[in-house]
PDB file of N, CA and C in Angstrom:
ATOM      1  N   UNK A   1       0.842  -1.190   0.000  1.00  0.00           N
ATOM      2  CA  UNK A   1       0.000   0.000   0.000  1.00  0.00           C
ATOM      3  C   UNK A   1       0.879   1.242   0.000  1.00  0.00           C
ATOM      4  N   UNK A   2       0.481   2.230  -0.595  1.00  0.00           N
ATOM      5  CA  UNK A   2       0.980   3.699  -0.522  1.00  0.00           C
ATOM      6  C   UNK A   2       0.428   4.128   0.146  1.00  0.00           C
ATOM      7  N   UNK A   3       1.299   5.106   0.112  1.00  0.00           N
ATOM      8  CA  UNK A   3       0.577   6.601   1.630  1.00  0.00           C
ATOM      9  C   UNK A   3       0.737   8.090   0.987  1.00  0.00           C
ATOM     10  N   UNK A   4      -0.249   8.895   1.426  1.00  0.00           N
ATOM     11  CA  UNK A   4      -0.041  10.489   0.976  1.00  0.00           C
ATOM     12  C   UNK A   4      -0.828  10.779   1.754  1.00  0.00           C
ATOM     13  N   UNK A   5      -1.107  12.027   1.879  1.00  0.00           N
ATOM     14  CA  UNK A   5      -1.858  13.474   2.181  1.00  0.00           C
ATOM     15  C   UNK A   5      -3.323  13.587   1.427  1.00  0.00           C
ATOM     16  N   UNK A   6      -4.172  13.827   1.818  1.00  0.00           N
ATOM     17  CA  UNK A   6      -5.317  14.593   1.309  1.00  0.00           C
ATOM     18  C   UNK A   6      -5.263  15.945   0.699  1.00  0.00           C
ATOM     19  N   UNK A   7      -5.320  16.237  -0.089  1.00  0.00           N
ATOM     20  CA  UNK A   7      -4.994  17.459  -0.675  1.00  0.00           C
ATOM     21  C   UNK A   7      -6.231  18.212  -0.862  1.00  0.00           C
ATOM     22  N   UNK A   8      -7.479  17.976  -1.475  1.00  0.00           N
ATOM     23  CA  UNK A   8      -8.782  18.475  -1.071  1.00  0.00           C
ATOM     24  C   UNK A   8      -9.582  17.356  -0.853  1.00  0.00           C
ATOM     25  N   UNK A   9     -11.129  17.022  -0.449  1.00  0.00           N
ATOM     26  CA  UNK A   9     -12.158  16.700  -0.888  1.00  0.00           C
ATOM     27  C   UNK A   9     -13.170  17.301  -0.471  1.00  0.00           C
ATOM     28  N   UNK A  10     -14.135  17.087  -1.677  1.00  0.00           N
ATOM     29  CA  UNK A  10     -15.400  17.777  -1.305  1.00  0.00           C
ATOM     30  C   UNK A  10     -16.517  16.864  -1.320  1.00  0.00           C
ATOM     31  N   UNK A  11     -17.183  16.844   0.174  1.00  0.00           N
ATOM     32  CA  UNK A  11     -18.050  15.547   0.626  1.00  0.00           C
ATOM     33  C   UNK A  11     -19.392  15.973   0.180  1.00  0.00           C
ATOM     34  N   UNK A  12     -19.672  17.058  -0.577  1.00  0.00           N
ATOM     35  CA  UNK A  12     -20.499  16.731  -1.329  1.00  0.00           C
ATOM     36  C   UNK A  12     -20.860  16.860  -2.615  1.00  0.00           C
ATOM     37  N   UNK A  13     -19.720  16.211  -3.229  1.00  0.00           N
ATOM     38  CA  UNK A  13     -19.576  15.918  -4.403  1.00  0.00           C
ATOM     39  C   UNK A  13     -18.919  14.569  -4.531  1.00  0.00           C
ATOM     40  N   UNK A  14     -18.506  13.801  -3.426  1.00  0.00           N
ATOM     41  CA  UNK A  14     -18.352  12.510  -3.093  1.00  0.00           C
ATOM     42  C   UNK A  14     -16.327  11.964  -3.916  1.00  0.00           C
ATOM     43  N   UNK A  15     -15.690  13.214  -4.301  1.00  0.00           N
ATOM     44  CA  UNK A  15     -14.550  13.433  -4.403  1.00  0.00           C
ATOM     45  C   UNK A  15     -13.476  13.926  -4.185  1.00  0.00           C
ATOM     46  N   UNK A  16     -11.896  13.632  -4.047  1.00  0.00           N
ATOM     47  CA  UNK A  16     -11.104  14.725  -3.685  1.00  0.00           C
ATOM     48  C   UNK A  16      -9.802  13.958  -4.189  1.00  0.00           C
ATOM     49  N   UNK A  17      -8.691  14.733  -3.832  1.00  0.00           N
ATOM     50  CA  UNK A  17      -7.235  14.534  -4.863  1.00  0.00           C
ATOM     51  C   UNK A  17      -6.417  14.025  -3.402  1.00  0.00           C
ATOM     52  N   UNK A  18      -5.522  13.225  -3.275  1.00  0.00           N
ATOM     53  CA  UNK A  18      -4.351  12.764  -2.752  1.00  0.00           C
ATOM     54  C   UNK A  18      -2.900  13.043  -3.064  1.00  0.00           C
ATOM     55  N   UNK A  19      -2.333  13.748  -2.393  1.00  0.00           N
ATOM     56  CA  UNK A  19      -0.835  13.703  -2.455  1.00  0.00           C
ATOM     57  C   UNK A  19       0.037  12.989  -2.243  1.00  0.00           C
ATOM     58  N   UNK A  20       0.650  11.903  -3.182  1.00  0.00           N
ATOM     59  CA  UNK A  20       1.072  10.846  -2.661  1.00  0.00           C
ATOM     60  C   UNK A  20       2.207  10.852  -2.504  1.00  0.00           C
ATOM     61  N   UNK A  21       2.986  10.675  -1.253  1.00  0.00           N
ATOM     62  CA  UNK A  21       4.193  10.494  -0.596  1.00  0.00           C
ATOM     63  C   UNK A  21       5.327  10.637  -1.471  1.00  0.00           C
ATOM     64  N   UNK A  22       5.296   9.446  -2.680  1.00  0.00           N
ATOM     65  CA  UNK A  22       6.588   9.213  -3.780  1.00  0.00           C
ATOM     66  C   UNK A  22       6.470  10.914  -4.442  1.00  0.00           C
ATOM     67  N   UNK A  23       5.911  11.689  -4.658  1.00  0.00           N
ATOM     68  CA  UNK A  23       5.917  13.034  -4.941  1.00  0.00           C
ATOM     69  C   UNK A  23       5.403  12.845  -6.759  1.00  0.00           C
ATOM     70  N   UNK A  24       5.023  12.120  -6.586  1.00  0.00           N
ATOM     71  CA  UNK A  24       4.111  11.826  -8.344  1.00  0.00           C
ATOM     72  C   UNK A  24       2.958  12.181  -8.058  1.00  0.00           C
ATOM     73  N   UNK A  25       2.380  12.291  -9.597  1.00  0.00           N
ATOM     74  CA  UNK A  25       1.044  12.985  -9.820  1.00  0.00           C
ATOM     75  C   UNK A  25      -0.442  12.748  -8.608  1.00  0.00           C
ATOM     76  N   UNK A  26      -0.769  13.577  -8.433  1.00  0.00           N
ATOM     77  CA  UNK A  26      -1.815  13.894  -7.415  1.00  0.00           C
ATOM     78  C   UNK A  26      -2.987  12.078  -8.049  1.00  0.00           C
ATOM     79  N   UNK A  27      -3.660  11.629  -7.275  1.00  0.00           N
ATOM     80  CA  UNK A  27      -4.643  10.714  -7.622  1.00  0.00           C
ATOM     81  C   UNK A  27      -6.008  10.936  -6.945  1.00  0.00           C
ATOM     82  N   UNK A  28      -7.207  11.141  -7.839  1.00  0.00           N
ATOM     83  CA  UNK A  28      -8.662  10.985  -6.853  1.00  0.00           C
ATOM     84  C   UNK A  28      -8.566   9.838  -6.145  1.00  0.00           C
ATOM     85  N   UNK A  29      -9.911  10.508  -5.954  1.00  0.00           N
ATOM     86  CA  UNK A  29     -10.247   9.551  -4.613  1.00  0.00           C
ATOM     87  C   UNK A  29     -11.458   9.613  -4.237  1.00  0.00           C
ATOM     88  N   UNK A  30     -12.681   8.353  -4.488  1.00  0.00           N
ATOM     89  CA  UNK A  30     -13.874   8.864  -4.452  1.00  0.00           C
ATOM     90  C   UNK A  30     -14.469   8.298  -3.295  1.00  0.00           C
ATOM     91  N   UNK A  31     -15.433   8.654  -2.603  1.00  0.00           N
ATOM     92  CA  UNK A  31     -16.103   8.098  -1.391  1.00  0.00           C
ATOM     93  C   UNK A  31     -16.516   6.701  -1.198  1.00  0.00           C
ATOM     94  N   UNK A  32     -16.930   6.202  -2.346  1.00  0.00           N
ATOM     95  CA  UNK A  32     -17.080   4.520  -2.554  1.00  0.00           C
ATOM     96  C   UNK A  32     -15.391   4.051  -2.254  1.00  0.00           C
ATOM     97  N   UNK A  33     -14.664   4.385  -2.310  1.00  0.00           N
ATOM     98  CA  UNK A  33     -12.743   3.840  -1.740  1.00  0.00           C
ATOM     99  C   UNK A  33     -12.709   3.928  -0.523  1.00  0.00           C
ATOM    100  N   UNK A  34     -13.247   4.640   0.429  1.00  0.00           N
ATOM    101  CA  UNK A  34     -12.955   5.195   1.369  1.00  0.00           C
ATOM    102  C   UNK A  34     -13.181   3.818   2.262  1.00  0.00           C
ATOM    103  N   UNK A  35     -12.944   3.284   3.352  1.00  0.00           N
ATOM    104  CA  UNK A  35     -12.678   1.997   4.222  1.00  0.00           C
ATOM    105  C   UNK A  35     -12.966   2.645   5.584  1.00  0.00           C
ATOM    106  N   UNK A  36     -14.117   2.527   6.163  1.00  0.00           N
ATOM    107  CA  UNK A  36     -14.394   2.630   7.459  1.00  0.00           C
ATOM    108  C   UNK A  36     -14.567   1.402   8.285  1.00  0.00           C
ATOM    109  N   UNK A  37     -14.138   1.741   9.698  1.00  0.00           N
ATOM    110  CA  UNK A  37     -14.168   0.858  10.620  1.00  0.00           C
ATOM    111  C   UNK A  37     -15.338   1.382  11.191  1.00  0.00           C
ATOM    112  N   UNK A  38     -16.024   0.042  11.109  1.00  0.00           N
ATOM    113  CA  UNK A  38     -17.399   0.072  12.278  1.00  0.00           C
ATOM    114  C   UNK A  38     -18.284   0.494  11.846  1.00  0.00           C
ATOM    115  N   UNK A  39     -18.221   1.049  10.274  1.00  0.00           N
ATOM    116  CA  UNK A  39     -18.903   1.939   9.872  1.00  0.00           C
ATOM    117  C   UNK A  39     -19.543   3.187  10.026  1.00  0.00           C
ATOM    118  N   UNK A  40     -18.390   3.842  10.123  1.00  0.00           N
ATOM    119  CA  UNK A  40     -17.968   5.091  10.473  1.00  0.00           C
ATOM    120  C   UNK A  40     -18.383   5.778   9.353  1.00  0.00           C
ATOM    121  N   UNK A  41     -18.400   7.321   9.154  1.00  0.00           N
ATOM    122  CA  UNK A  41     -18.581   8.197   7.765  1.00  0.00           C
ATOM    123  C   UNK A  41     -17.446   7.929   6.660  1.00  0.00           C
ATOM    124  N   UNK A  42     -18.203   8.170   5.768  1.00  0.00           N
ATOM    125  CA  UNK A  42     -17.206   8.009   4.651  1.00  0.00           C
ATOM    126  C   UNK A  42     -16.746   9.416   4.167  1.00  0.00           C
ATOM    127  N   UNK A  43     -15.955   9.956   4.791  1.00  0.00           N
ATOM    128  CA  UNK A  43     -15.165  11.075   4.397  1.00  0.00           C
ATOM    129  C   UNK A  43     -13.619  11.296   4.680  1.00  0.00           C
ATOM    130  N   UNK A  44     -13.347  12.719   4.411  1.00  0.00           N
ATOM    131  CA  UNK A  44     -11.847  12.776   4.166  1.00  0.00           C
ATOM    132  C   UNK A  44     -11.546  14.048   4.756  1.00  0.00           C
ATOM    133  N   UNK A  45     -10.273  14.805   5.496  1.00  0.00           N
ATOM    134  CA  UNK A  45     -10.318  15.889   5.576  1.00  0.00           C
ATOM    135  C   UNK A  45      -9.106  16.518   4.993  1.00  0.00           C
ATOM    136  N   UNK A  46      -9.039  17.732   4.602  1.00  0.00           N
ATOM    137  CA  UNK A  46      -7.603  18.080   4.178  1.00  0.00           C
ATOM    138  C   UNK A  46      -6.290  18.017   5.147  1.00  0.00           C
ATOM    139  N   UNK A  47      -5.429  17.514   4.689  1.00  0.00           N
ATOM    140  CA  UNK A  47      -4.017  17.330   5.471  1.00  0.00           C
ATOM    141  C   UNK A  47      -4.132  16.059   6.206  1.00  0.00           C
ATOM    142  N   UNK A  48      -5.076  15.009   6.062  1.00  0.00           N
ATOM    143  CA  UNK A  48      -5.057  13.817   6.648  1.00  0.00           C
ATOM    144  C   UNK A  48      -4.319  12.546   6.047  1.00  0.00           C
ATOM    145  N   UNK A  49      -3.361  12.280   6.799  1.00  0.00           N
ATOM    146  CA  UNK A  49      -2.747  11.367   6.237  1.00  0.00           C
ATOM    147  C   UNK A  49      -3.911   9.818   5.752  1.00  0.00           C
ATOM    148  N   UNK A  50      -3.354   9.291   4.769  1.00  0.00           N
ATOM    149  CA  UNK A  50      -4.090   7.864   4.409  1.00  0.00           C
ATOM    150  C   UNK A  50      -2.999   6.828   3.602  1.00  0.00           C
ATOM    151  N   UNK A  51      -3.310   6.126   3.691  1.00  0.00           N
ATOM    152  CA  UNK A  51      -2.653   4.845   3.499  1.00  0.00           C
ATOM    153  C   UNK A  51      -3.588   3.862   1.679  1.00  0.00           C
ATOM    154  N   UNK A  52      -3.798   3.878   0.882  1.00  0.00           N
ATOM    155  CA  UNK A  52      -4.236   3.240  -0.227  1.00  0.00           C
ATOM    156  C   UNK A  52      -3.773   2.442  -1.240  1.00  0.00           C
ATOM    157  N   UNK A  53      -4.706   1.846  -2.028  1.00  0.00           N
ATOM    158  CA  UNK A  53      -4.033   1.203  -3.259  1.00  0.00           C
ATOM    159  C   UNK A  53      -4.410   2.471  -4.487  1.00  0.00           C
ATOM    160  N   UNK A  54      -3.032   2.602  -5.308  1.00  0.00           N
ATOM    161  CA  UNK A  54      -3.032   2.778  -6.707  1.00  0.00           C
ATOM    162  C   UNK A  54      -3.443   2.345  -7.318  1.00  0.00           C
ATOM    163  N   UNK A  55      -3.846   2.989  -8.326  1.00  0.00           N
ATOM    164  CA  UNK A  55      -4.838   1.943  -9.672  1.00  0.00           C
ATOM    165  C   UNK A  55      -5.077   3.047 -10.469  1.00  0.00           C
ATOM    166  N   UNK A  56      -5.327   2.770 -11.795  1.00  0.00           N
ATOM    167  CA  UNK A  56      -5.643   3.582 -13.539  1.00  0.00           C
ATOM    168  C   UNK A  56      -6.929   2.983 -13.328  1.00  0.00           C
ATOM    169  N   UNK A  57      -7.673   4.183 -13.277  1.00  0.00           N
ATOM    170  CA  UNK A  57      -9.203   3.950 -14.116  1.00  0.00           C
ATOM    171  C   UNK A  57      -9.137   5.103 -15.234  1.00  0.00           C
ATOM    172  N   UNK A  58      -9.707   4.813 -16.363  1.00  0.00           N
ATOM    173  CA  UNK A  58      -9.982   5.979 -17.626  1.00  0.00           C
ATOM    174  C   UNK A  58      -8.823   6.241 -17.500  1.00  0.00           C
ATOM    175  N   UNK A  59      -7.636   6.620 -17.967  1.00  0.00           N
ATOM    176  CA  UNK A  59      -6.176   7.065 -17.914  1.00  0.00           C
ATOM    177  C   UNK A  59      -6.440   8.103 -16.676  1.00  0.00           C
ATOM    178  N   UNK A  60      -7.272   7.609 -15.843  1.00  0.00           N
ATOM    179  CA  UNK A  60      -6.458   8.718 -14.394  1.00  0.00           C
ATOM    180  C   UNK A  60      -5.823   7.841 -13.065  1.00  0.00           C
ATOM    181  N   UNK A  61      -5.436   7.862 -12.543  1.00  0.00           N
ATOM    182  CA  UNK A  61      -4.627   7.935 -11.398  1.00  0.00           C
ATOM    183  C   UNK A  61      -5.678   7.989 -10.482  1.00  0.00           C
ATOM    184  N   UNK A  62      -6.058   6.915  -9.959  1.00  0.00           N
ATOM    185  CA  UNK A  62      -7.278   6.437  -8.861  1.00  0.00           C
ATOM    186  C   UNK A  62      -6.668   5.918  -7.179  1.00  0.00           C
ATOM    187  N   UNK A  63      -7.042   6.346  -6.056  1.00  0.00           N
ATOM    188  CA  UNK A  63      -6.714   5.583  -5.116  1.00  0.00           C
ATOM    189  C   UNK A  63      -8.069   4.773  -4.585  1.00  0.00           C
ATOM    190  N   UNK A  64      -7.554   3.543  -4.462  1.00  0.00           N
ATOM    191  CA  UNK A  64      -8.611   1.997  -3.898  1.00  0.00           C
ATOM    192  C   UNK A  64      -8.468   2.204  -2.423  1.00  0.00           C
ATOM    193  N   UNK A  65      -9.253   1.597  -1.677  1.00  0.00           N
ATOM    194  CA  UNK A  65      -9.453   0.897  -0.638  1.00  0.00           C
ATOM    195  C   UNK A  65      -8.418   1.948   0.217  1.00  0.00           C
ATOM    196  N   UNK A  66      -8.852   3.416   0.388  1.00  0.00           N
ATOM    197  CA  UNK A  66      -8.619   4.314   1.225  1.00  0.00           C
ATOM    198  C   UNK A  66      -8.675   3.726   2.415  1.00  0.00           C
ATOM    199  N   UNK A  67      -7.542   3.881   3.327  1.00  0.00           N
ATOM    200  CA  UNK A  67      -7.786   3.691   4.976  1.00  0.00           C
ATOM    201  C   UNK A  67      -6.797   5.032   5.477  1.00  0.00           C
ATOM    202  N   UNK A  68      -7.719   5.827   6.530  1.00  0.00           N
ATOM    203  CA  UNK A  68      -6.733   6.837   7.606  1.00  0.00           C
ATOM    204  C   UNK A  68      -6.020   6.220   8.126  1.00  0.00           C
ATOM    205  N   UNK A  69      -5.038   7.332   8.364  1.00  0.00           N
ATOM    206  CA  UNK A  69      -3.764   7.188   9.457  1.00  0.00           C
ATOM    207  C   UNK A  69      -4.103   7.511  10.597  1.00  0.00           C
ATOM    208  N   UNK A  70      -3.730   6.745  11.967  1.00  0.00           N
ATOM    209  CA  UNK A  70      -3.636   7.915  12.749  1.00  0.00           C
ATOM    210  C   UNK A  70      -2.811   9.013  12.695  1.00  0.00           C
TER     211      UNK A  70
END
């Protein structure tokens, strides 16, 4: 798994961009990725670290199976 930064999202528009650690291109990140415990909200805040999988959907730069950091 990779790790980056949250760079925006907007929870209601159910998207936002990741800064990922290796310092390569920014990747979305949509609310269906997002991995809650306990079933918790599915959101994101800016400057929150996360932990994900990479993946190409449509030639973009997608992050999977979002989980926070503490």
């Amino acid at each position: 798994m990779a790790t980056g930064t949250v760079q925006s999202y907007h929870a209601n528009h159910g998207y936002g961009l990741i800064a990922p650690d290796d310092d390569g291109p920014p990747l979305y990140v949509y609310v269906d990725s997002i991995l809650t415990a306990g079933g918790g909200e599915r959101a994101l805040a800016e400057g929150q670290r996360v932990e994900y999988d990479p993946t190409e959907q449509e030639g973009r730069r997608v992050a999977e199976r979002v989980r926070r950091l503490a």
